[in-house]
C-alpha atoms as a PDB file:
ATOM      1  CA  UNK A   1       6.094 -30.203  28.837  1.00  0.00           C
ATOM      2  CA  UNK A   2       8.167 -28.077  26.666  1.00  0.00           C
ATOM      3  CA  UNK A   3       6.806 -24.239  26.528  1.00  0.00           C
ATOM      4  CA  UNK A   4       8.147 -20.841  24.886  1.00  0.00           C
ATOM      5  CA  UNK A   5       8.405 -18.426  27.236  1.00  0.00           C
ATOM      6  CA  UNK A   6       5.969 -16.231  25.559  1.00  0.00           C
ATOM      7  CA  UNK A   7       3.393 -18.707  24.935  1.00  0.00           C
ATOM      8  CA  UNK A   8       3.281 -18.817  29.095  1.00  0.00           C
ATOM      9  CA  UNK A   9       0.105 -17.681  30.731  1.00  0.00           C
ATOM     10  CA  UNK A  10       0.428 -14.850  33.202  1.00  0.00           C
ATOM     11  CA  UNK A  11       0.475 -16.734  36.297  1.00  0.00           C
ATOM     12  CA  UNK A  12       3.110 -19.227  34.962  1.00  0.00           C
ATOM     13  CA  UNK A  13       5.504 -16.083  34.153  1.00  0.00           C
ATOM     14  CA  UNK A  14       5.069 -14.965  37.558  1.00  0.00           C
ATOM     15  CA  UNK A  15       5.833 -18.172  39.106  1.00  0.00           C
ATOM     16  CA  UNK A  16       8.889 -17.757  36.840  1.00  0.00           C
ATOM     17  CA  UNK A  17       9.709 -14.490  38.360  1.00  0.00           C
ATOM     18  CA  UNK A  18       8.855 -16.306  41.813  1.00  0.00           C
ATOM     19  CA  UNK A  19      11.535 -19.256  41.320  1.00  0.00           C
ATOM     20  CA  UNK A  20      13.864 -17.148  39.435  1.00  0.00           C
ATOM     21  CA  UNK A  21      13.731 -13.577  40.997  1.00  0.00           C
ATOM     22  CA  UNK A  22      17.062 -12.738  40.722  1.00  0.00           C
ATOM     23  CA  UNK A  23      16.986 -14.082  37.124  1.00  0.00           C
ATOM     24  CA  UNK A  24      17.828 -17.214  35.420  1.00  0.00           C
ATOM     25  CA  UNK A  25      20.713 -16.511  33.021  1.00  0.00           C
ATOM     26  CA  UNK A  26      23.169 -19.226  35.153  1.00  0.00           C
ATOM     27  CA  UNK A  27      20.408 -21.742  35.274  1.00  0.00           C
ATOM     28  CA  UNK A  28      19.979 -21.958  31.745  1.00  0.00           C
ATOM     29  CA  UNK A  29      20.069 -25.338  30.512  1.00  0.00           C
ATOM     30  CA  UNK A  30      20.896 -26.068  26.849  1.00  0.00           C
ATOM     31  CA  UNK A  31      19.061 -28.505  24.529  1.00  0.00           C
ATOM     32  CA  UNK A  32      20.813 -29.792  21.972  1.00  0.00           C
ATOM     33  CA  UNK A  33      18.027 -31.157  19.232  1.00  0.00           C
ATOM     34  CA  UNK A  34      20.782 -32.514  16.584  1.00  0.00           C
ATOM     35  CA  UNK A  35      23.612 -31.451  14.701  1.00  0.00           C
ATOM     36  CA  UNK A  36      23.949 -27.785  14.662  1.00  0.00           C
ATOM     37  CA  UNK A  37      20.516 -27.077  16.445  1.00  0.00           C
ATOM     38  CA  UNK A  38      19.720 -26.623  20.289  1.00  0.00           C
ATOM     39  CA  UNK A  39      17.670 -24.184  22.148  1.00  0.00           C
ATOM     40  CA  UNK A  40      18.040 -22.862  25.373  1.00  0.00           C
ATOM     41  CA  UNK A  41      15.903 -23.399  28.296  1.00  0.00           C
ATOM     42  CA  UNK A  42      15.450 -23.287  32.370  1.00  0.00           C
ATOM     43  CA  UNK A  43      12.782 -25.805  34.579  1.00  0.00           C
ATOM     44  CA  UNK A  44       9.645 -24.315  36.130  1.00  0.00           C
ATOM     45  CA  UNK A  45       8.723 -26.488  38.901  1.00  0.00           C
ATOM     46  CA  UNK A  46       4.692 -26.067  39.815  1.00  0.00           C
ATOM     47  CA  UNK A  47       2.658 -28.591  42.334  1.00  0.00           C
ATOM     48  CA  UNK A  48       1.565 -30.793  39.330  1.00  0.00           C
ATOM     49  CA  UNK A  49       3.633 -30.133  36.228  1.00  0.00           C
ATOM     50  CA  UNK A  50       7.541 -29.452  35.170  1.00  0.00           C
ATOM     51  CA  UNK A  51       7.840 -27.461  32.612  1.00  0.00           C
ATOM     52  CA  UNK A  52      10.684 -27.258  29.969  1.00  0.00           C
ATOM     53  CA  UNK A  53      10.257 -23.355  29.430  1.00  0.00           C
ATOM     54  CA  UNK A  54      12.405 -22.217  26.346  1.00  0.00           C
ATOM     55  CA  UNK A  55      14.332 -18.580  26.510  1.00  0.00           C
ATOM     56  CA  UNK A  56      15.157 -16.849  23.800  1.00  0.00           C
ATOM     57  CA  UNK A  57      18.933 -16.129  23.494  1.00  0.00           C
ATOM     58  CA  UNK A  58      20.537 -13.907  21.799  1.00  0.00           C
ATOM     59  CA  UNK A  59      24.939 -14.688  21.146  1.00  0.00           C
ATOM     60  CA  UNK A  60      27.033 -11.286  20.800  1.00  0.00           C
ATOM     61  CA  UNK A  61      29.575 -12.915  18.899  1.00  0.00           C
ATOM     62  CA  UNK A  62      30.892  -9.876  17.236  1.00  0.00           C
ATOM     63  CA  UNK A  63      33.992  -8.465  18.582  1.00  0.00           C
ATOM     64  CA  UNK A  64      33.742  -4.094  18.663  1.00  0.00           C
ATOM     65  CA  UNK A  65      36.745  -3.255  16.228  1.00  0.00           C
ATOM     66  CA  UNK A  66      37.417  -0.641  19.464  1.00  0.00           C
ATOM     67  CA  UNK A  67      37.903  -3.753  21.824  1.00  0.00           C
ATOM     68  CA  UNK A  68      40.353  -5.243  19.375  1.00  0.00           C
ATOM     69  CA  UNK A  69      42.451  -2.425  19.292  1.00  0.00           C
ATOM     70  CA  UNK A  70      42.463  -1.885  22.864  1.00  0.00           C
ATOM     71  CA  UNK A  71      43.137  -5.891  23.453  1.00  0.00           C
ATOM     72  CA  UNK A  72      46.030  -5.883  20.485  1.00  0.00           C
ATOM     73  CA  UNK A  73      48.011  -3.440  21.477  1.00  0.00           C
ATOM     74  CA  UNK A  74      50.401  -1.981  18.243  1.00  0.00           C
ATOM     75  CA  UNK A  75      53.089  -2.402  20.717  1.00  0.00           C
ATOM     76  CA  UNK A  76      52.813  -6.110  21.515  1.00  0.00           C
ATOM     77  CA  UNK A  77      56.117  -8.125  20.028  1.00  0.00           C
ATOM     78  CA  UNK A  78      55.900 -11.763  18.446  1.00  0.00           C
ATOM     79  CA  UNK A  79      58.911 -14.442  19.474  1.00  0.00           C
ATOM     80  CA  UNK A  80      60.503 -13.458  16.471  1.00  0.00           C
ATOM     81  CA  UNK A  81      60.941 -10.211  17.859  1.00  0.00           C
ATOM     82  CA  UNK A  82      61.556 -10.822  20.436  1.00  0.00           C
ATOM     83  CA  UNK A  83      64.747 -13.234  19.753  1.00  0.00           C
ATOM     84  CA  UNK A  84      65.843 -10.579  17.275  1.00  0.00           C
ATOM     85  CA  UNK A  85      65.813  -7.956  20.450  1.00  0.00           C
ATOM     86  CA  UNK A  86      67.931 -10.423  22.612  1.00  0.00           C
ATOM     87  CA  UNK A  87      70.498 -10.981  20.545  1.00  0.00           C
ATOM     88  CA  UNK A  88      71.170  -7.756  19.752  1.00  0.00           C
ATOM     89  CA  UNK A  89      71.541  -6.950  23.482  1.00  0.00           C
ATOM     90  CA  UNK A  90      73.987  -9.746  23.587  1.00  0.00           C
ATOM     91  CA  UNK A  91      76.138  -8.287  21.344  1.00  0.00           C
ATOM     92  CA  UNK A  92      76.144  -4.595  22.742  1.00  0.00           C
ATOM     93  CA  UNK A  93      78.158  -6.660  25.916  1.00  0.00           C
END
């Protein structure tokens, strides 16, 4: 049976909380539906059914413009520049 998390009774999100307690982010599972859509999801386990319990997710894919800077330093040299700066020490010998 596939479920929403918050369509879950009560008792089934505390049996969630029982299987899961120190949360379930590396047990996420996810469900690809077709091209471009999927869902993600983690198993509940109870005496008579398996669930299929969807999370909802939520992708940071934007990178801080302060994290960019900090991970591109200004000071950073491409080959180019780097060949330039060797053979210019090879001709101060």
């Amino acid at each position: 049976m596939v479920v929403s998390y918050k369509n879950l009774s009560p008792e089934l999100q505390e049996e969630v909380k029982k299987q899961y307690p120190n949360g379930y982010t590396d047990q996420m599972l996810r469900i690809d539906k077709g091209p471009g859509d999927f869902f993600y999801a983690i198993v509940l386990e109870t005496e008579d059914t398996s669930y299929l319990i969807k999370v909802d997710v939520k992708i940071d894919d934007t990178l801080d413009e302060e994290e960019d800077k900090d991970y591109y330093n200004d000071d950073l040299k491409g080959a180019d520049d780097l060949a330039d700066t060797s053979d210019e020490e090879e001709e101060d010998d």
